[in-house]
N, C-alpha and C. Protein backbone atom coordinates (compact mmCIF):
# COMPACT_ATOMS: atom_id res chain seq x y z
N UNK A 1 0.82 -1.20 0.00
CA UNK A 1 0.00 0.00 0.00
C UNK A 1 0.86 1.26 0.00
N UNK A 2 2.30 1.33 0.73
CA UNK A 2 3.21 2.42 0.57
C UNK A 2 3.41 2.86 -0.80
N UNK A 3 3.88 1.69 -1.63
CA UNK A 3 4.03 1.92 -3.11
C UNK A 3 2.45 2.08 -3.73
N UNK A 4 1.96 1.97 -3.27
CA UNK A 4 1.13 2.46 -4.08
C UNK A 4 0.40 3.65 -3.82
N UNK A 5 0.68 4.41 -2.81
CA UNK A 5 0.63 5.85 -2.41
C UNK A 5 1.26 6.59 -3.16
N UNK A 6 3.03 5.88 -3.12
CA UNK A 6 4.26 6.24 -3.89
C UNK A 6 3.49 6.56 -5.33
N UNK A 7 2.85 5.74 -5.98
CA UNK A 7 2.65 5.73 -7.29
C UNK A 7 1.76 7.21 -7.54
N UNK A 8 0.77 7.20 -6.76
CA UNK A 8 -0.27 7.82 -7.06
C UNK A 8 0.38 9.43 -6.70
N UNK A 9 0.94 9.82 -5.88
CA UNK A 9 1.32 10.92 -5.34
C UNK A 9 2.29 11.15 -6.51
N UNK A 10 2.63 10.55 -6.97
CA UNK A 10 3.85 10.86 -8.60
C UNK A 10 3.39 11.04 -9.88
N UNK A 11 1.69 11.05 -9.60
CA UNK A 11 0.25 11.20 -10.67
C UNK A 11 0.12 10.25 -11.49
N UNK A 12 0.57 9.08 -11.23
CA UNK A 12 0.31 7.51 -12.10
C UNK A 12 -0.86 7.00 -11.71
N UNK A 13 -1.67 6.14 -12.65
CA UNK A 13 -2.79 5.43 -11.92
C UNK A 13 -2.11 4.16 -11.81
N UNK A 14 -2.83 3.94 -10.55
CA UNK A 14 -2.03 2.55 -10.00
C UNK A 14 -2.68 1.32 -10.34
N UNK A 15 -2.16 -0.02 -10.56
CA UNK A 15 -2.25 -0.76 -11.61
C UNK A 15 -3.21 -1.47 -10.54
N UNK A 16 -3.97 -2.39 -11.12
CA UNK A 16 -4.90 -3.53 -10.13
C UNK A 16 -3.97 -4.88 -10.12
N UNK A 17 -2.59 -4.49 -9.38
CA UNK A 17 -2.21 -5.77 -9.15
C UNK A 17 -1.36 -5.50 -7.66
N UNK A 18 -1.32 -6.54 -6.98
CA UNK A 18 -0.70 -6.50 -5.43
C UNK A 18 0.95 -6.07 -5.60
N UNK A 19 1.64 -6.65 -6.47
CA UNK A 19 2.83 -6.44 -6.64
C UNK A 19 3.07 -5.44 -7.54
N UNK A 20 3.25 -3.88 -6.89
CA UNK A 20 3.78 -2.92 -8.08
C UNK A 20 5.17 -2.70 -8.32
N UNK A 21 5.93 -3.93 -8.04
CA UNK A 21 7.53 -3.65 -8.18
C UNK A 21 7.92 -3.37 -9.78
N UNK A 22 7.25 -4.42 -10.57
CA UNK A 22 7.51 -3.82 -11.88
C UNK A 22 7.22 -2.92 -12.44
N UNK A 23 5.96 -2.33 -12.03
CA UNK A 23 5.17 -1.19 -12.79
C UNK A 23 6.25 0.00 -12.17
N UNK A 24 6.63 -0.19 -11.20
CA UNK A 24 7.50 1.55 -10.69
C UNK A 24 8.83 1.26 -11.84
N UNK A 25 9.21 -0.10 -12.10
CA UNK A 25 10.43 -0.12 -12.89
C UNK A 25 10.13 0.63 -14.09
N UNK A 26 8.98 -0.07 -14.81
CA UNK A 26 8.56 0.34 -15.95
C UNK A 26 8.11 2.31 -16.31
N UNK A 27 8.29 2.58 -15.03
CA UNK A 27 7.77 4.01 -15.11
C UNK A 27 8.83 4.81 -14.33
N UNK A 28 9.84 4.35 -13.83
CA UNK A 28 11.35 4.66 -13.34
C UNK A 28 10.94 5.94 -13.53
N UNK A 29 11.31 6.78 -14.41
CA UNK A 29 11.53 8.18 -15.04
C UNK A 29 10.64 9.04 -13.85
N UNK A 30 9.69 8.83 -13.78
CA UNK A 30 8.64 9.49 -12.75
C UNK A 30 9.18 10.19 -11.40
N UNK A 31 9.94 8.85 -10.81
CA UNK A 31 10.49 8.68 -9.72
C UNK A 31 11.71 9.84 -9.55
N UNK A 32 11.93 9.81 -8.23
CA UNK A 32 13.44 10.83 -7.86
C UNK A 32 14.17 9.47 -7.37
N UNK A 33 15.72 9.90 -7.22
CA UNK A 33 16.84 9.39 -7.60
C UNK A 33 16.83 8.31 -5.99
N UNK A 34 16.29 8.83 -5.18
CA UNK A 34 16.10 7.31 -4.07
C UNK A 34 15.12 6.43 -4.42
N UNK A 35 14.40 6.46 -5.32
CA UNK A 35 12.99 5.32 -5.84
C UNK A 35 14.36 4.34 -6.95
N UNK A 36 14.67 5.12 -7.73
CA UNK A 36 15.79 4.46 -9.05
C UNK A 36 16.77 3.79 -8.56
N UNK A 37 17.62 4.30 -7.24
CA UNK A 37 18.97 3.89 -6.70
C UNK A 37 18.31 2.66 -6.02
N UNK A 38 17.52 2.22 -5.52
CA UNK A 38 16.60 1.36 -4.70
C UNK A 38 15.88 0.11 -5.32
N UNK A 39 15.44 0.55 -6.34
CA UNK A 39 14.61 -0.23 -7.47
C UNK A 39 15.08 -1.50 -7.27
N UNK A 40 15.63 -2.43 -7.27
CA UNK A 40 16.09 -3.83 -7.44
C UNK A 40 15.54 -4.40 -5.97
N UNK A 41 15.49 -3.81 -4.85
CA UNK A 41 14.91 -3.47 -3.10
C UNK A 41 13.77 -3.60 -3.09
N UNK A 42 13.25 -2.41 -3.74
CA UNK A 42 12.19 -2.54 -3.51
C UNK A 42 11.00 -3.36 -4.38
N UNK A 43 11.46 -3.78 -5.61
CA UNK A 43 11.20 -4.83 -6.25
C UNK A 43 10.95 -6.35 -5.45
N UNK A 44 12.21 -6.46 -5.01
CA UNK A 44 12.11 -7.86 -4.36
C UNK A 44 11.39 -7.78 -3.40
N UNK A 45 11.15 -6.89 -2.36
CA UNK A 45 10.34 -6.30 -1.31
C UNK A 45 9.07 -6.41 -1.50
N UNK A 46 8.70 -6.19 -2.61
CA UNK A 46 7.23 -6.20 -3.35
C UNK A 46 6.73 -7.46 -3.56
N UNK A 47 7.93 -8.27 -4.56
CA UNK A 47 7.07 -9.74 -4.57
C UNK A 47 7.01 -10.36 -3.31
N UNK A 48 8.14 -10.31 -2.90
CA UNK A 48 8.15 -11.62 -1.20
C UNK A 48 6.77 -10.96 -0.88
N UNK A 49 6.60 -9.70 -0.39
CA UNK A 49 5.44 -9.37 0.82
C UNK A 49 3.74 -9.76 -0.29
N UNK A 50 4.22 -9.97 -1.74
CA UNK A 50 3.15 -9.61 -2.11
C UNK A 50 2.68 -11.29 -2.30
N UNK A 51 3.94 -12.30 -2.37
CA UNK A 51 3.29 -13.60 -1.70
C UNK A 51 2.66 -14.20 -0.62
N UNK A 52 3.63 -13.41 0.68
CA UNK A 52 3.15 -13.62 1.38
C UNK A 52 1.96 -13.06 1.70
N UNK A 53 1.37 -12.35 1.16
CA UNK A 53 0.16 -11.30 2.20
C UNK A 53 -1.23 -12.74 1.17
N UNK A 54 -0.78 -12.61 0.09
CA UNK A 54 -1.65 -13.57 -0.58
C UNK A 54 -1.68 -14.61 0.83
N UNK A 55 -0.96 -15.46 0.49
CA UNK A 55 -1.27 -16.02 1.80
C UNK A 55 -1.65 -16.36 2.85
N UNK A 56 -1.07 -15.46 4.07
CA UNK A 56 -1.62 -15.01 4.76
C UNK A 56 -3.12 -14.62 5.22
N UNK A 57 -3.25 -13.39 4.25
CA UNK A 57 -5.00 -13.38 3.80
C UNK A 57 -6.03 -14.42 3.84
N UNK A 58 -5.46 -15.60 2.69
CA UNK A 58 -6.55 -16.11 2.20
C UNK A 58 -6.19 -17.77 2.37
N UNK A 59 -5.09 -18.09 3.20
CA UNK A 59 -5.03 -19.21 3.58
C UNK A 59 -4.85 -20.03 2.72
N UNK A 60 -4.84 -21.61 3.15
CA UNK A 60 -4.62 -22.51 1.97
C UNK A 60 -5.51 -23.73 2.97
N UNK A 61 -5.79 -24.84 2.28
CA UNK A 61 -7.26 -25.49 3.57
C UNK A 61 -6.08 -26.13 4.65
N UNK A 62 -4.64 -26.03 4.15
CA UNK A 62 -4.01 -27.23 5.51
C UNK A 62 -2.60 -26.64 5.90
N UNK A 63 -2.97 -24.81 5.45
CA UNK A 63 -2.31 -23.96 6.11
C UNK A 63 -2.95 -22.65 6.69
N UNK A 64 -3.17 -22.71 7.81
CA UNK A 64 -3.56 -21.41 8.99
C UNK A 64 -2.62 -20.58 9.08
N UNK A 65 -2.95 -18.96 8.95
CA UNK A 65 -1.64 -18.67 8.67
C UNK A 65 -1.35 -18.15 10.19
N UNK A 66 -2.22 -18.03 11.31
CA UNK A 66 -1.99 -17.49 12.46
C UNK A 66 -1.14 -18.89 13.32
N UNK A 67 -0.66 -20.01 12.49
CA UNK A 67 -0.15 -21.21 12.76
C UNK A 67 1.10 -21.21 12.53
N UNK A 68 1.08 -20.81 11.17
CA UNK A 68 2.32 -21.11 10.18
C UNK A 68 3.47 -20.20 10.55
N UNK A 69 3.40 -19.06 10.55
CA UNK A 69 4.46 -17.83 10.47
C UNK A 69 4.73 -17.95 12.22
N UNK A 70 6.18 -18.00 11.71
CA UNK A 70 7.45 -17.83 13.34
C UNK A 70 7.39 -16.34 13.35
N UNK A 71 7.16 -15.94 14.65
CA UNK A 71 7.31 -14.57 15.43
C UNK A 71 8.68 -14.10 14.06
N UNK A 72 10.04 -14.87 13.91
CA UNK A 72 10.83 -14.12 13.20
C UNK A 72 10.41 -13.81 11.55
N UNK A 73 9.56 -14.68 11.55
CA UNK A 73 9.09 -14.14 9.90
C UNK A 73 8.19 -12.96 10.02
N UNK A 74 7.39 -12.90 11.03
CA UNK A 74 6.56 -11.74 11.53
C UNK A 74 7.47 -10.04 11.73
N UNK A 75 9.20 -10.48 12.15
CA UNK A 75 9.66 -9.62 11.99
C UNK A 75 10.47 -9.12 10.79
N UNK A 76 10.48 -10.27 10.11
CA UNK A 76 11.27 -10.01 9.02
C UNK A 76 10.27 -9.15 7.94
N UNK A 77 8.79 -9.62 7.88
CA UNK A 77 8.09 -9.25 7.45
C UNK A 77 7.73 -7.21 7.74
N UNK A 78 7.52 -7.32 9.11
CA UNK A 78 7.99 -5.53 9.43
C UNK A 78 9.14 -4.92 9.40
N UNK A 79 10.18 -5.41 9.22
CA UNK A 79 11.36 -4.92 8.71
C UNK A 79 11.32 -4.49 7.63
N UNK A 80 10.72 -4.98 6.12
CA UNK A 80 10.61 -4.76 4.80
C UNK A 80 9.53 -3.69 5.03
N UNK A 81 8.58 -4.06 5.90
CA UNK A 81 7.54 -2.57 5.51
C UNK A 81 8.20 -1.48 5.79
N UNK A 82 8.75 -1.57 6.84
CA UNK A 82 9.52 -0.25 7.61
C UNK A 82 10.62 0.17 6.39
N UNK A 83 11.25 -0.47 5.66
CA UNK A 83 12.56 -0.25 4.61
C UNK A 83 11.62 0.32 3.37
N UNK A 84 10.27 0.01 3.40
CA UNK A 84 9.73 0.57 2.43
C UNK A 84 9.34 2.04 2.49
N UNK A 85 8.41 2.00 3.79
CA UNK A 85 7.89 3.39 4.74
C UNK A 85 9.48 4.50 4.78
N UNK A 86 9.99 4.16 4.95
CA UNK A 86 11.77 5.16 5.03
C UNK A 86 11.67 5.21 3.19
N UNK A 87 12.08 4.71 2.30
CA UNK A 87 12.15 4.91 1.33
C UNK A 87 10.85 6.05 0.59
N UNK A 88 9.76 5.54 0.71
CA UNK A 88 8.90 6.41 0.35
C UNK A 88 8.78 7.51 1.23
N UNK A 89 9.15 7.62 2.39
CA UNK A 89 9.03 9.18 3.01
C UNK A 89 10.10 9.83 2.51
N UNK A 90 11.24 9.39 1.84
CA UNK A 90 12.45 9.97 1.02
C UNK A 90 11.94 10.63 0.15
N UNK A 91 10.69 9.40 -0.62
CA UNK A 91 10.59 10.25 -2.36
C UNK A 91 9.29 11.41 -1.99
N UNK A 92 8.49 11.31 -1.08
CA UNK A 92 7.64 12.20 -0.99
C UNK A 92 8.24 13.38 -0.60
N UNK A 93 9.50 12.93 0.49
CA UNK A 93 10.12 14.84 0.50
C UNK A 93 10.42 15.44 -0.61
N UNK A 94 10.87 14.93 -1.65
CA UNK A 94 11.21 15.20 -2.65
C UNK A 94 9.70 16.15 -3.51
N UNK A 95 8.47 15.59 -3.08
CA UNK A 95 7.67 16.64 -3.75
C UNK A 95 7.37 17.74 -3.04
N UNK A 96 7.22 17.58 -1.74
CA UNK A 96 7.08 18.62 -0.66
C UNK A 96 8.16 19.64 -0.63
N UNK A 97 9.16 19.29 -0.94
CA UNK A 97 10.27 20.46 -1.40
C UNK A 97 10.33 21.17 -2.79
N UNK A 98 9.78 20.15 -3.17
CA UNK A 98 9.54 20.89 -4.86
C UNK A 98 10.54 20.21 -5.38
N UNK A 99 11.02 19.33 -5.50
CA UNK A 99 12.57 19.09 -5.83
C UNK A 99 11.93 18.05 -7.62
């Protein structure tokens, strides 16, 4: 949902898919120079979380996901949001300054 704030605040319409790692590649140019230097990050960032949340969400019949996930995947998992949340408060200063 960060990236896709990211997207929209950069005046793109944002695509109907969970994973927008490619679509920011594909539209690079848009972006300021911490979205571009990052890109390969936040790409991979995008698919892992965007498997897992599938997941998670919507279960599988002989996986629970309030079962499955170790407290450390739970953190590994807020670690990437947080690396995302820092990254996009980078590119939004960037409009708030005018830059």
């Amino acid at each position: 949902l960060l990236l896709k704030g990211l997207i929209i605040a950069y005046g793109l319409e944002v695509p109907k898919v969970h994973d927008v790692g490619k679509f920011i590649e594909r539209e690079l140019e848009a972006f300021p120079e911490i979205i571009k230097k990052n890109i390969d990050r936040i790409k991979y960032i995008s698919r892992v979380l965007r498997k897992e949340r599938e997941i998670a969400f919507y279960g599988f019949e002989d996986f629970i996901p309030s079962e499955e996930y170790t407290q450390e995947e739970a953190e590994r998992a807020i670690s990437f949001a947080k690396e995302i949340r820092e990254l996009v408060n980078q590119a939004l200063e960037n409009i708030l300054s005018g830059d």
